[in-house]
Protein backbone atom coordinates (compact mmCIF):
# COMPACT_ATOMS: atom_id res chain seq x y z
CA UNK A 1 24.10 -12.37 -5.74
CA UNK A 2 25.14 -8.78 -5.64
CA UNK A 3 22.45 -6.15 -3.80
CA UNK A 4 20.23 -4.34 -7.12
CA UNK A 5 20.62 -7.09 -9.40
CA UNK A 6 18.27 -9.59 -10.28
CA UNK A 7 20.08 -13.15 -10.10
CA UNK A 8 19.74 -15.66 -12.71
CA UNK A 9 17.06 -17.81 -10.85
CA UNK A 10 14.83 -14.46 -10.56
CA UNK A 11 15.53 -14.07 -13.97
CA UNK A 12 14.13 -17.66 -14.86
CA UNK A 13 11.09 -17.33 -12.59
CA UNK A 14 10.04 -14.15 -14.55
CA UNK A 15 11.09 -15.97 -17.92
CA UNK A 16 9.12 -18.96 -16.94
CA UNK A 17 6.00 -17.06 -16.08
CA UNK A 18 5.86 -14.81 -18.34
CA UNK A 19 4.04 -16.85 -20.65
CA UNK A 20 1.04 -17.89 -18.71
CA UNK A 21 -0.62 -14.73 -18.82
CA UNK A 22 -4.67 -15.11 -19.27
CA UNK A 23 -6.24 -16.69 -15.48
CA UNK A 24 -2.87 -16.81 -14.23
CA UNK A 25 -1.65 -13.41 -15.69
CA UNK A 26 -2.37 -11.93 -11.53
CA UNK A 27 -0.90 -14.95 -10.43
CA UNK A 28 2.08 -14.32 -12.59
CA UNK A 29 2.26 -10.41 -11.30
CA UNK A 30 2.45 -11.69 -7.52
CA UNK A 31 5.61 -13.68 -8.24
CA UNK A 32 7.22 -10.79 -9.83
CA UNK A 33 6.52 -8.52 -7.13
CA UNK A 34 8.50 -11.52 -4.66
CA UNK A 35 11.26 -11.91 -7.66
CA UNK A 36 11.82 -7.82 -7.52
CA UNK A 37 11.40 -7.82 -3.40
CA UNK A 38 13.63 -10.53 -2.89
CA UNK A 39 16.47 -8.54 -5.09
CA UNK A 40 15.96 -5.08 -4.21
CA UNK A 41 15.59 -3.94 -0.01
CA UNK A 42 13.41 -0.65 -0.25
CA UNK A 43 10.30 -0.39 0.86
CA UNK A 44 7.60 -1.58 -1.27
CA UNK A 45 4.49 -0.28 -0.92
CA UNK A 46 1.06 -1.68 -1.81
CA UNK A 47 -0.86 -0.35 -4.42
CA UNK A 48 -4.04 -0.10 -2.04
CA UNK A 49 -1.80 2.12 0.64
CA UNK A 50 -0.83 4.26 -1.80
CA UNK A 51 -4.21 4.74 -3.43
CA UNK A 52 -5.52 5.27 -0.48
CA UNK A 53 -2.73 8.02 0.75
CA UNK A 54 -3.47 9.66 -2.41
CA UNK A 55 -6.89 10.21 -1.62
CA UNK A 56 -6.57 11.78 1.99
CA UNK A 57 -5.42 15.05 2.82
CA UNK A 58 -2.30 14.68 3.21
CA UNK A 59 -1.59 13.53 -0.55
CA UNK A 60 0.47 16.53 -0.94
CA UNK A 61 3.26 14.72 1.50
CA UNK A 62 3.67 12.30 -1.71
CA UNK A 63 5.64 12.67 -4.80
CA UNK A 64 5.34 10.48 -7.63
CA UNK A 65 8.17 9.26 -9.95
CA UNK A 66 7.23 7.42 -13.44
CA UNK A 67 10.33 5.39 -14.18
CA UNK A 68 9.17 4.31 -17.64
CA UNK A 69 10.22 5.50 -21.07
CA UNK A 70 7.87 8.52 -22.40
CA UNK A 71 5.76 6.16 -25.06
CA UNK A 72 4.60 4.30 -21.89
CA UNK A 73 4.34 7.23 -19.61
CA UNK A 74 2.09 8.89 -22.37
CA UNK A 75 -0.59 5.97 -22.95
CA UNK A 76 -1.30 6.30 -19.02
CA UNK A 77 0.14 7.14 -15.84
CA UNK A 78 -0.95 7.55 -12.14
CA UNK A 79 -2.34 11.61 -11.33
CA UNK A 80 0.41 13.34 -10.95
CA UNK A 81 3.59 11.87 -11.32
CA UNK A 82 6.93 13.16 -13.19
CA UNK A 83 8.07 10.78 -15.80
CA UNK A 84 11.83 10.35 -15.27
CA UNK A 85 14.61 8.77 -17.16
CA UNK A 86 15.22 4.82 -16.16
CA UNK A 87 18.91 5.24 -16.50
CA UNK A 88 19.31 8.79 -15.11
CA UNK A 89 22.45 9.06 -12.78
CA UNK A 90 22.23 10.11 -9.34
CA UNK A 91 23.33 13.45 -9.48
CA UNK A 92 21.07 14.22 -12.69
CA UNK A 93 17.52 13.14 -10.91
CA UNK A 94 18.58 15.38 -7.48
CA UNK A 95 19.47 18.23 -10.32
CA UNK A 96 16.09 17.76 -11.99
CA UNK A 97 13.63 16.63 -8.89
CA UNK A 98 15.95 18.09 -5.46
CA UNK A 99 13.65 20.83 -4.82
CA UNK A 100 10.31 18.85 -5.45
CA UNK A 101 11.17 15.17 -2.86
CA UNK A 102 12.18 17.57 -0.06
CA UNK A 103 9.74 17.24 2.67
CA UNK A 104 7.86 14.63 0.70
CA UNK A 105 7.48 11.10 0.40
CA UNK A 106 8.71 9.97 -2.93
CA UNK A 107 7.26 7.01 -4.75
CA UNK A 108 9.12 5.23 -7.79
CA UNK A 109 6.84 2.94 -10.35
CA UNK A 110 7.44 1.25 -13.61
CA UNK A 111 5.45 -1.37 -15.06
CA UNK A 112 5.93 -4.27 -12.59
CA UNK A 113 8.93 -2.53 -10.01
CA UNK A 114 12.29 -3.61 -11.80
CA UNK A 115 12.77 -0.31 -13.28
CA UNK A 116 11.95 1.47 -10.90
CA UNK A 117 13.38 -0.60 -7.83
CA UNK A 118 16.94 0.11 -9.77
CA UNK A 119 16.49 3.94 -9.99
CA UNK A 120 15.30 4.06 -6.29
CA UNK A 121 18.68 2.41 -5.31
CA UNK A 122 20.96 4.22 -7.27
CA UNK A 123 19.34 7.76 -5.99
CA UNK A 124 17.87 6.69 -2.68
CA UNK A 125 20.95 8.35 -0.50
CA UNK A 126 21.60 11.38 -2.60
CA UNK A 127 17.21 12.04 -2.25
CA UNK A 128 17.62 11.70 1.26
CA UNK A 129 20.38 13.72 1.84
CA UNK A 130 17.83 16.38 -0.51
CA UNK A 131 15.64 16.30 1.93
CA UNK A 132 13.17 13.36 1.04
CA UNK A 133 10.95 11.92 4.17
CA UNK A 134 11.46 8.60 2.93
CA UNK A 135 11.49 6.68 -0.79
CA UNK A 136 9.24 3.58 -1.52
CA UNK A 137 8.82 1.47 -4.60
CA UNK A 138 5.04 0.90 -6.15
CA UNK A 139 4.74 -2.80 -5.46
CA UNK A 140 3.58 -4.07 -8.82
CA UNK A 141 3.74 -0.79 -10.62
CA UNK A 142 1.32 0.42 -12.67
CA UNK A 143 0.46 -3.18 -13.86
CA UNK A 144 -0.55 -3.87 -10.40
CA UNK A 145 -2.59 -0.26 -9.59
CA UNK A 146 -4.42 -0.88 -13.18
CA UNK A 147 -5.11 -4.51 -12.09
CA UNK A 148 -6.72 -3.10 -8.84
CA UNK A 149 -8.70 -0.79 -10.67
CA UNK A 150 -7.41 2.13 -9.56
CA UNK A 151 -7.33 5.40 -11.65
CA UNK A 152 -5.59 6.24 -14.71
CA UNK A 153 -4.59 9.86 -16.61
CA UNK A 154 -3.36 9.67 -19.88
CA UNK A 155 -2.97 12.26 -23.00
CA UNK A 156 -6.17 10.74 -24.51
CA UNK A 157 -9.26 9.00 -23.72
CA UNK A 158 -7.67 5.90 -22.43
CA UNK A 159 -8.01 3.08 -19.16
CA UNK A 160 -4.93 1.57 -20.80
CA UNK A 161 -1.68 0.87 -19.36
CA UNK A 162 1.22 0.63 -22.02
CA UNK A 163 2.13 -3.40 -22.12
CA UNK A 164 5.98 -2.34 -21.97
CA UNK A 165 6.10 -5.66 -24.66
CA UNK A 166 4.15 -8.56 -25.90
CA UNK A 167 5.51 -11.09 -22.74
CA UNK A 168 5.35 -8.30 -19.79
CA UNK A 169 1.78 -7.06 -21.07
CA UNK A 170 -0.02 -10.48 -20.10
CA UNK A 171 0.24 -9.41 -17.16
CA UNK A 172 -2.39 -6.90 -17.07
CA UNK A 173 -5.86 -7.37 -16.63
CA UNK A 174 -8.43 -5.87 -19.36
């Protein structure tokens, strides 16, 4: 299996579970998280560290990237973070966000961590040759900090987390 690519039995686990959703919906989310581990070698950090980084005073140290398409990013998002382009190159993200992950600790989310896991390998050298402290992937996501009841901003009054789709949205928790 080539590094930054699910393989085809990751891509059957996820398939398979995908449909359980309800009582086994968290269940479900904890074999993703292994599925997206196992193919991609960053760091993956636990939504509780995280929150709890957030909250001390050194929370400026972080940086937070939303890897998810604006409709998503605009139902909810964790405080904070820059919603950036799944598919951008390289080169574009250290154009747009060079100046911002220097000196900081940048963290990548999506909805679950395959999105996001993808964009932190294809920038992760050129960030920390910008000057990034280190990179780390949300484990989870977003599903997985809403699931934990952690907090939520959004454009509106909302504790909602955009489903991404019908299959991937049983995994969140109401």
């Amino acid at each position: 299996m080539k590094k930054g690519k699910i393989g085809l039995g990751a891509k059957i686990t996820v398939a398979l579970l995908l449909p359980l959703g309800g009582a086994c919906g968290q269940q479900s989310l904890d074999l993703v998280e292994v599925a997206v581990e196992k193919a991609y070698t960053a760091e993956h950090l636990p939504a509780a560290d995280l929150h709890r980084a957030l909250a001390e005073a050194d929370s400026a140290a972080y940086v937070l990237f939303d890897v998810r398409q604006p409709e998503e990013y605009d139902v909810s998002r964790i405080g904070q973070a820059v919603q950036v382009d799944p598919e951008a190159a390289a080169a574009d993200f250290i154009a747009a966000h060079g100046q911002a992950i220097a000196g900081k600790k940048a963290v990548f989310y999506c909805s679950v961590g395959y999105r996001s896991s993808k964009l932190l390998k294809r920038v992760e050298s050129a960030a920390l040759e910008a000057g990034a402290v280190s990179l780390a992937n949300l484990r989870g996501g977003i599903f997985r900090w809403h699931n934990e009841g952690f907090p939520l901003e959004a454009n509106s009054d909302t504790a909602k987390v955009h489903p991404y789709d019908r299959h991937w949205g049983k995994l969140l928790r109401e």
